[in-house]
N, C-alpha and C. Protein backbone atom coordinates (compact mmCIF):
# COMPACT_ATOMS: atom_id res chain seq x y z
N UNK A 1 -9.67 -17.48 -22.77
CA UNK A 1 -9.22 -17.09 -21.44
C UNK A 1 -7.68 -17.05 -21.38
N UNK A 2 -7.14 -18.00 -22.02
CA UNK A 2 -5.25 -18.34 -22.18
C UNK A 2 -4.93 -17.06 -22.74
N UNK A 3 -5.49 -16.63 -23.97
CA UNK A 3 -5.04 -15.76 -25.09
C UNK A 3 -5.32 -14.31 -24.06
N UNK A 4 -6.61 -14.12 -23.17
CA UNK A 4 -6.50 -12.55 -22.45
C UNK A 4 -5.50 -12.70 -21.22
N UNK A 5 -5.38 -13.59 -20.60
CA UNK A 5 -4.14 -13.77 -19.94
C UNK A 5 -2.78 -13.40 -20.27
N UNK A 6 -2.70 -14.01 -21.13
CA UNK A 6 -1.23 -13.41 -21.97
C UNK A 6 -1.10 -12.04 -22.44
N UNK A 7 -2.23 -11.80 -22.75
CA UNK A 7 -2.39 -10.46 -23.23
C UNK A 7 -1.87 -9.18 -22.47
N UNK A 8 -2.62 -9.52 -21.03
CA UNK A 8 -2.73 -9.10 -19.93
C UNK A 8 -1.53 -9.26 -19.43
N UNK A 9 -0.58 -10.19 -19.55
CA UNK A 9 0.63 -10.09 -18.76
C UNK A 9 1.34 -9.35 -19.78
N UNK A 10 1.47 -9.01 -21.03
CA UNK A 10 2.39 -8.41 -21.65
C UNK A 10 2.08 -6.96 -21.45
N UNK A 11 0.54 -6.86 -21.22
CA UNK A 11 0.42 -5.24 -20.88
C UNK A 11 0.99 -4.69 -19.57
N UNK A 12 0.90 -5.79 -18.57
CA UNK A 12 1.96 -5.38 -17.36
C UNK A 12 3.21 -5.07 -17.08
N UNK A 13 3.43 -6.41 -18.32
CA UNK A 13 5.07 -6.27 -18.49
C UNK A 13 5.61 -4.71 -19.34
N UNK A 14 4.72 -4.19 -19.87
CA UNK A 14 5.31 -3.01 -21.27
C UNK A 14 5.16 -2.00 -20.11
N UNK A 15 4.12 -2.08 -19.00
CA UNK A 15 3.67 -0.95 -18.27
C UNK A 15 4.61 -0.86 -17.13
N UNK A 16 4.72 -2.01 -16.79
CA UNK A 16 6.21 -2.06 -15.66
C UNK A 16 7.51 -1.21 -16.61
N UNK A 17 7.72 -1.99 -17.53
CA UNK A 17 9.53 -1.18 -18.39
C UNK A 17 8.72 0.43 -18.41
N UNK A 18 7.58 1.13 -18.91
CA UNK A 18 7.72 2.17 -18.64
C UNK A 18 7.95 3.20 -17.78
N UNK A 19 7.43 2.52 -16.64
CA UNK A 19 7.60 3.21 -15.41
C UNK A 19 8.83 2.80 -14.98
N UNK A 20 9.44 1.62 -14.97
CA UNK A 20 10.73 2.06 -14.62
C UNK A 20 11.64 2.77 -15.36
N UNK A 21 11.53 3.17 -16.61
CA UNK A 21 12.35 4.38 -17.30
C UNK A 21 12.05 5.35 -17.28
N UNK A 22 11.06 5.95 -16.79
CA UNK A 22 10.37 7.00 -16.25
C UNK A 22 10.84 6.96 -14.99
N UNK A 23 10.76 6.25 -14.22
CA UNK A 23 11.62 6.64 -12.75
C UNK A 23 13.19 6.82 -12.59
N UNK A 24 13.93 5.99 -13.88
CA UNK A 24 15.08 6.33 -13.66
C UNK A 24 15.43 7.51 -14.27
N UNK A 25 15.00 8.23 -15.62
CA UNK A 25 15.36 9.04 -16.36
C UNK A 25 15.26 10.37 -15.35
N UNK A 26 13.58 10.52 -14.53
CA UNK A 26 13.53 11.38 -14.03
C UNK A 26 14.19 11.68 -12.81
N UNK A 27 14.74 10.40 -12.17
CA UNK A 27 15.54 10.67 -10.88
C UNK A 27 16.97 11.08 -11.23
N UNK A 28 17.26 10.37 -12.44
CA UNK A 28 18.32 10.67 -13.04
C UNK A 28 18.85 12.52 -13.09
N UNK A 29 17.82 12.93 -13.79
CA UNK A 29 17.38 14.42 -14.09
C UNK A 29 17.64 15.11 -12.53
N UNK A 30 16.47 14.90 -11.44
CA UNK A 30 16.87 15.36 -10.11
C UNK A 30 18.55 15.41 -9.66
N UNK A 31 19.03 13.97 -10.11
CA UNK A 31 20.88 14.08 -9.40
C UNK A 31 21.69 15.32 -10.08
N UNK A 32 21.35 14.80 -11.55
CA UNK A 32 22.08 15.77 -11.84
C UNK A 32 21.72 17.33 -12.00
N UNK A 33 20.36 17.98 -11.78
CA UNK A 33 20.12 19.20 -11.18
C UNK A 33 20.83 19.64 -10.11
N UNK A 34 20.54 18.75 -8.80
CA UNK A 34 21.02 18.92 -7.40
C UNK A 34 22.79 19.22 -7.65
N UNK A 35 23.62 18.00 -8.45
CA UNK A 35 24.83 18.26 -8.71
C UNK A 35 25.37 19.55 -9.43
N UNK A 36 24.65 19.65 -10.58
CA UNK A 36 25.39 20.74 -11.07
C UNK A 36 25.47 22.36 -10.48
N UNK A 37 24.22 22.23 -9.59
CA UNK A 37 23.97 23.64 -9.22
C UNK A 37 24.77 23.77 -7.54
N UNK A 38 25.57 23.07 -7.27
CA UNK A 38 26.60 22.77 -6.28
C UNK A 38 25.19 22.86 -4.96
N UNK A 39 23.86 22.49 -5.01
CA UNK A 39 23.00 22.84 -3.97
C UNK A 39 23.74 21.69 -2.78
N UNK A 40 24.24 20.53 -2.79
CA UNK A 40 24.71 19.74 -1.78
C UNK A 40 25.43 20.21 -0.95
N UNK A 41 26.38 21.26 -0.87
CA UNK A 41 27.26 21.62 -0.81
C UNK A 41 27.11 22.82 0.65
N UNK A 42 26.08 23.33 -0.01
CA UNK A 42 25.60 24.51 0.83
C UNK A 42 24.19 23.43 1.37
N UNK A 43 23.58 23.00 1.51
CA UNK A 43 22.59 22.86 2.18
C UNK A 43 22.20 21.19 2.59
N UNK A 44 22.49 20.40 3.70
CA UNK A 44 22.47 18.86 3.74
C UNK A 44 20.88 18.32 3.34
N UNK A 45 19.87 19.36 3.31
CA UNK A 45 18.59 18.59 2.95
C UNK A 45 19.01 18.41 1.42
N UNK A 46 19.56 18.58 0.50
CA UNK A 46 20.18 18.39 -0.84
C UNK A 46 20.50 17.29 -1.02
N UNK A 47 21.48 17.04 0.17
CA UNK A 47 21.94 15.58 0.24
C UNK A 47 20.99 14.91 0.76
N UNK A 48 19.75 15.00 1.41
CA UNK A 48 18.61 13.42 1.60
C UNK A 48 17.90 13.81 0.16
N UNK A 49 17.82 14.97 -0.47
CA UNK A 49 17.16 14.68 -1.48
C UNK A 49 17.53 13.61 -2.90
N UNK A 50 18.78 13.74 -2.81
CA UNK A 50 19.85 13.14 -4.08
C UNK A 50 19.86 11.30 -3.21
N UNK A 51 19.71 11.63 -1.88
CA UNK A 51 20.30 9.86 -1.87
C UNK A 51 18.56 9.59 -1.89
N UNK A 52 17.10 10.36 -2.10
CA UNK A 52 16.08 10.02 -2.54
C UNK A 52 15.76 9.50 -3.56
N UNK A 53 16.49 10.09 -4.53
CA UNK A 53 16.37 9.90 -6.29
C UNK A 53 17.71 9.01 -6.21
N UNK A 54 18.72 8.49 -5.71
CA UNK A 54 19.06 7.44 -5.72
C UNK A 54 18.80 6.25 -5.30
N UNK A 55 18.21 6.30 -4.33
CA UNK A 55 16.87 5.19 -4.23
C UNK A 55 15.93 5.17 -4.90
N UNK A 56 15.22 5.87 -5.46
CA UNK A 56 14.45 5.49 -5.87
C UNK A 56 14.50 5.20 -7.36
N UNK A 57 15.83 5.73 -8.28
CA UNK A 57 16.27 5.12 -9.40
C UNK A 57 16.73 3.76 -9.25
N UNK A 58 17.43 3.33 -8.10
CA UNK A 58 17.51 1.94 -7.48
C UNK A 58 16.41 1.13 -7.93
N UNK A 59 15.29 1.77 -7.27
CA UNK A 59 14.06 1.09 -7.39
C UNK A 59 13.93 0.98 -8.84
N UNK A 60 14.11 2.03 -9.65
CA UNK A 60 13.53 1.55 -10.96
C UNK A 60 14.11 0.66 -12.11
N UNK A 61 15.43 0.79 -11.45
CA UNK A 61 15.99 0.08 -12.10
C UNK A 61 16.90 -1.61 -11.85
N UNK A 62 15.77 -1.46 -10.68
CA UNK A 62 16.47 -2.93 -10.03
C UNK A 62 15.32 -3.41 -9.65
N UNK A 63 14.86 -3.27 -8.90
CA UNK A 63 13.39 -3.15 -8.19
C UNK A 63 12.52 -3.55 -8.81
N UNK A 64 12.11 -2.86 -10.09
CA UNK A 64 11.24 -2.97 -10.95
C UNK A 64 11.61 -4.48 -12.22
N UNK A 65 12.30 -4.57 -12.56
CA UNK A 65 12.71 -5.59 -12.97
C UNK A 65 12.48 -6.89 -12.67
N UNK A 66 13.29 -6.81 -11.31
CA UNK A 66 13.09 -7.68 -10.59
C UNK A 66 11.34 -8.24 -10.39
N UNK A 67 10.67 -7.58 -9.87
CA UNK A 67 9.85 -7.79 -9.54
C UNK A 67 8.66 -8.59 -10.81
N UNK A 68 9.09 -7.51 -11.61
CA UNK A 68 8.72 -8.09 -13.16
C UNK A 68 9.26 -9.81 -13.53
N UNK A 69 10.20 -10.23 -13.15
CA UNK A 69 10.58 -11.30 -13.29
C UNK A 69 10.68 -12.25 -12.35
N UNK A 70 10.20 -12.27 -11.10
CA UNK A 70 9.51 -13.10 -10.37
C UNK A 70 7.92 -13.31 -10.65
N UNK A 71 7.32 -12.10 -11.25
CA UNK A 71 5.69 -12.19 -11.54
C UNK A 71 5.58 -13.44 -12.77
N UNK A 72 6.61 -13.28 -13.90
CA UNK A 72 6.71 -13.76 -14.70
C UNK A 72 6.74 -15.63 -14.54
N UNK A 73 6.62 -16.32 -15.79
CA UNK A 73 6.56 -17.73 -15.75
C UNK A 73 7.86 -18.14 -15.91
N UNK A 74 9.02 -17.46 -15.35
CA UNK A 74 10.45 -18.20 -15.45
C UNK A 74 10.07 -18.63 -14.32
N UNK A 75 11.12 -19.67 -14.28
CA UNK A 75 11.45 -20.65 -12.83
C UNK A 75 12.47 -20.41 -12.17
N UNK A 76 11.79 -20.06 -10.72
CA UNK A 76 13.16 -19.56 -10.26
C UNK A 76 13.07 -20.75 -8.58
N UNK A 77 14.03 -21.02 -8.11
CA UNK A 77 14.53 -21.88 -7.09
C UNK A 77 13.78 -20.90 -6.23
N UNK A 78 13.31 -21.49 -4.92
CA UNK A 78 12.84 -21.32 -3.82
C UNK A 78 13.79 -20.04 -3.30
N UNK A 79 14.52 -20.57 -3.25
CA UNK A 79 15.82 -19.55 -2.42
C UNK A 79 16.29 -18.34 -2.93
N UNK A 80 15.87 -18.70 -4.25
CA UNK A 80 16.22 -17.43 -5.40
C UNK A 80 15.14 -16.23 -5.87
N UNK A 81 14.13 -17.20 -5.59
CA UNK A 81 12.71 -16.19 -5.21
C UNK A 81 13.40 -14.94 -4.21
N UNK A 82 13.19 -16.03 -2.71
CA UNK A 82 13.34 -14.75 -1.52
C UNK A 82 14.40 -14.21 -1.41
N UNK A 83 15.29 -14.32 -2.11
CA UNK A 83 16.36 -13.57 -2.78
C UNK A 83 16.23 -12.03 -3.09
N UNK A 84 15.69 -12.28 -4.59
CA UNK A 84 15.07 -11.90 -5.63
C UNK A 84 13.86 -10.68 -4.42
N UNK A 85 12.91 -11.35 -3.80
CA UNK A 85 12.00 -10.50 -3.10
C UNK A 85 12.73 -9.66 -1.83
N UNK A 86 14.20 -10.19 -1.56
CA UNK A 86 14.39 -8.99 -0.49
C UNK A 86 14.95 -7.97 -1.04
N UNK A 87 15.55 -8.41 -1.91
CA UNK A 87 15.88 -7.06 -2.93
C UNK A 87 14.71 -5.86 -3.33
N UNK A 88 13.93 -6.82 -3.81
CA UNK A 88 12.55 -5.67 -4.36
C UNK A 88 12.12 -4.72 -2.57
N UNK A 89 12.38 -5.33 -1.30
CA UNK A 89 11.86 -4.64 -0.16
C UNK A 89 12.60 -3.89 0.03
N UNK A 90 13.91 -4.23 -0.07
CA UNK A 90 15.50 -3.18 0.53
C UNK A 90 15.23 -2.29 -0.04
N UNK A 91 15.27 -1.99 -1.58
CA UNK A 91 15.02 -1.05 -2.16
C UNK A 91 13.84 0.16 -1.82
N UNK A 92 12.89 -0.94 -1.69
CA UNK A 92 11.70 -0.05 -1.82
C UNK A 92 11.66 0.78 -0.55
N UNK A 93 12.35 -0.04 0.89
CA UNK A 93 12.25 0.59 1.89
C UNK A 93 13.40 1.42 2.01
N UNK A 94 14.54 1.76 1.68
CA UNK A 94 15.33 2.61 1.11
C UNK A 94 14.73 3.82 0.61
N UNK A 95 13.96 3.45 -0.07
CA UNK A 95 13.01 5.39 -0.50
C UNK A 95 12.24 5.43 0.30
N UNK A 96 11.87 4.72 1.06
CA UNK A 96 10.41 5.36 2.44
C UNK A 96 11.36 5.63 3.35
N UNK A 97 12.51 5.05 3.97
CA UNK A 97 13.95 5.70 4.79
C UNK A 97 14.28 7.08 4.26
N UNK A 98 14.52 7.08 2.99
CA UNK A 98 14.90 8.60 2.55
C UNK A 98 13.87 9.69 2.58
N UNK A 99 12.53 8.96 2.07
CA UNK A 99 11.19 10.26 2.65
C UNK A 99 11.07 10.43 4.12
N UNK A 100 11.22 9.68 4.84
CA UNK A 100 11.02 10.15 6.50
C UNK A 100 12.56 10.58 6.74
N UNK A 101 13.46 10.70 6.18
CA UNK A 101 14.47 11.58 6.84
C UNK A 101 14.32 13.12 6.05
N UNK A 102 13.77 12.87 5.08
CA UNK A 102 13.28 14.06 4.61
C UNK A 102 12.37 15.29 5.25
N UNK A 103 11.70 14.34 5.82
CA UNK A 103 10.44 15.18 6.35
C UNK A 103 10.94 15.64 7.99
N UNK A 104 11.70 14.45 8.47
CA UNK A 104 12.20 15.04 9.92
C UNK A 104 13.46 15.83 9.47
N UNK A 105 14.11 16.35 8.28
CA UNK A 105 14.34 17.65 8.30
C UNK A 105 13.98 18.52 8.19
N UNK A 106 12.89 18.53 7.42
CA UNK A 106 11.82 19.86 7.00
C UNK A 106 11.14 20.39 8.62
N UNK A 107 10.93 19.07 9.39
CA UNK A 107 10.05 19.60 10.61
C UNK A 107 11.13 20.01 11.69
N UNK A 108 12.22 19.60 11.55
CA UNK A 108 13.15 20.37 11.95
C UNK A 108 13.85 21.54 12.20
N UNK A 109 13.44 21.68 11.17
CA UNK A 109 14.09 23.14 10.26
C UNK A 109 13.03 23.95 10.27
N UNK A 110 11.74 23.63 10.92
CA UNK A 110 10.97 24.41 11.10
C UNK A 110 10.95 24.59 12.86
N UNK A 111 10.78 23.65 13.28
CA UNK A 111 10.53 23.60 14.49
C UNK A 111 11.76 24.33 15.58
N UNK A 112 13.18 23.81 15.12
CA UNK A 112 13.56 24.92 15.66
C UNK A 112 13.64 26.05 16.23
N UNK A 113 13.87 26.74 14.88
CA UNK A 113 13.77 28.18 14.84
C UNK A 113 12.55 28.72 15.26
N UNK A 114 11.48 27.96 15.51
CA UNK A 114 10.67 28.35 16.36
C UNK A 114 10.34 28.39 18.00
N UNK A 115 11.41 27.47 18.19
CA UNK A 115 11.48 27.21 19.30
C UNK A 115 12.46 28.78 20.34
């Protein structure tokens, strides 16, 4: 039971580092699309999209970690826990902030011009 336990936490742990390099590489990829093709510039939904993939590379690369190492058997102080856990929320709620300003531009930008 000790030995699938362990097992089991290292498969979480390898599966957590992938996805967070997968979230940063690919958000990574989004900034610098959005940047090079000057789209910010001409259009502000560009800009909630880029501070999206900056949150959410946030997330993968802070977020995810983190979280990974509170799950883990280090010892961490009481205080350093909820520390440690408001970070993993800021973040995370940082990309659900950037998807709903997303979307109340899209319905915006529709609704308008219909109006």
């Amino acid at each position: 039971s000790r030995i699938l336990m362990d097992s089991l936490k290292v498969l979480y742990t390898a599966l957590e580092v992938l996805i967070a390099v997968a979230c940063c590489l690919g958000n990574l990829l989004v900034i610098w699309a959005v940047w090079t093709c000057g789209a910010m510039q001409r259009q502000p939904t560009f800009c909630f999209i880029v501070s999206l993939a900056v949150a959410d590379f946030l997330v993968g690369a802070v977020a995810v970690p983190v979280a990974v190492l509170v799950d883990s058997l280090v010892r961490i102080p009481f205080y350093g826990c909820v520390a440690l856990c408001s970070v993993v929320i800021i973040l995370t709620q940082a990309s659900v902030h950037s998807l709903l300003a997303i979307a109340l531009d899209r319905f915006l930008r529709v609704y308008i011009p219909l109006r």
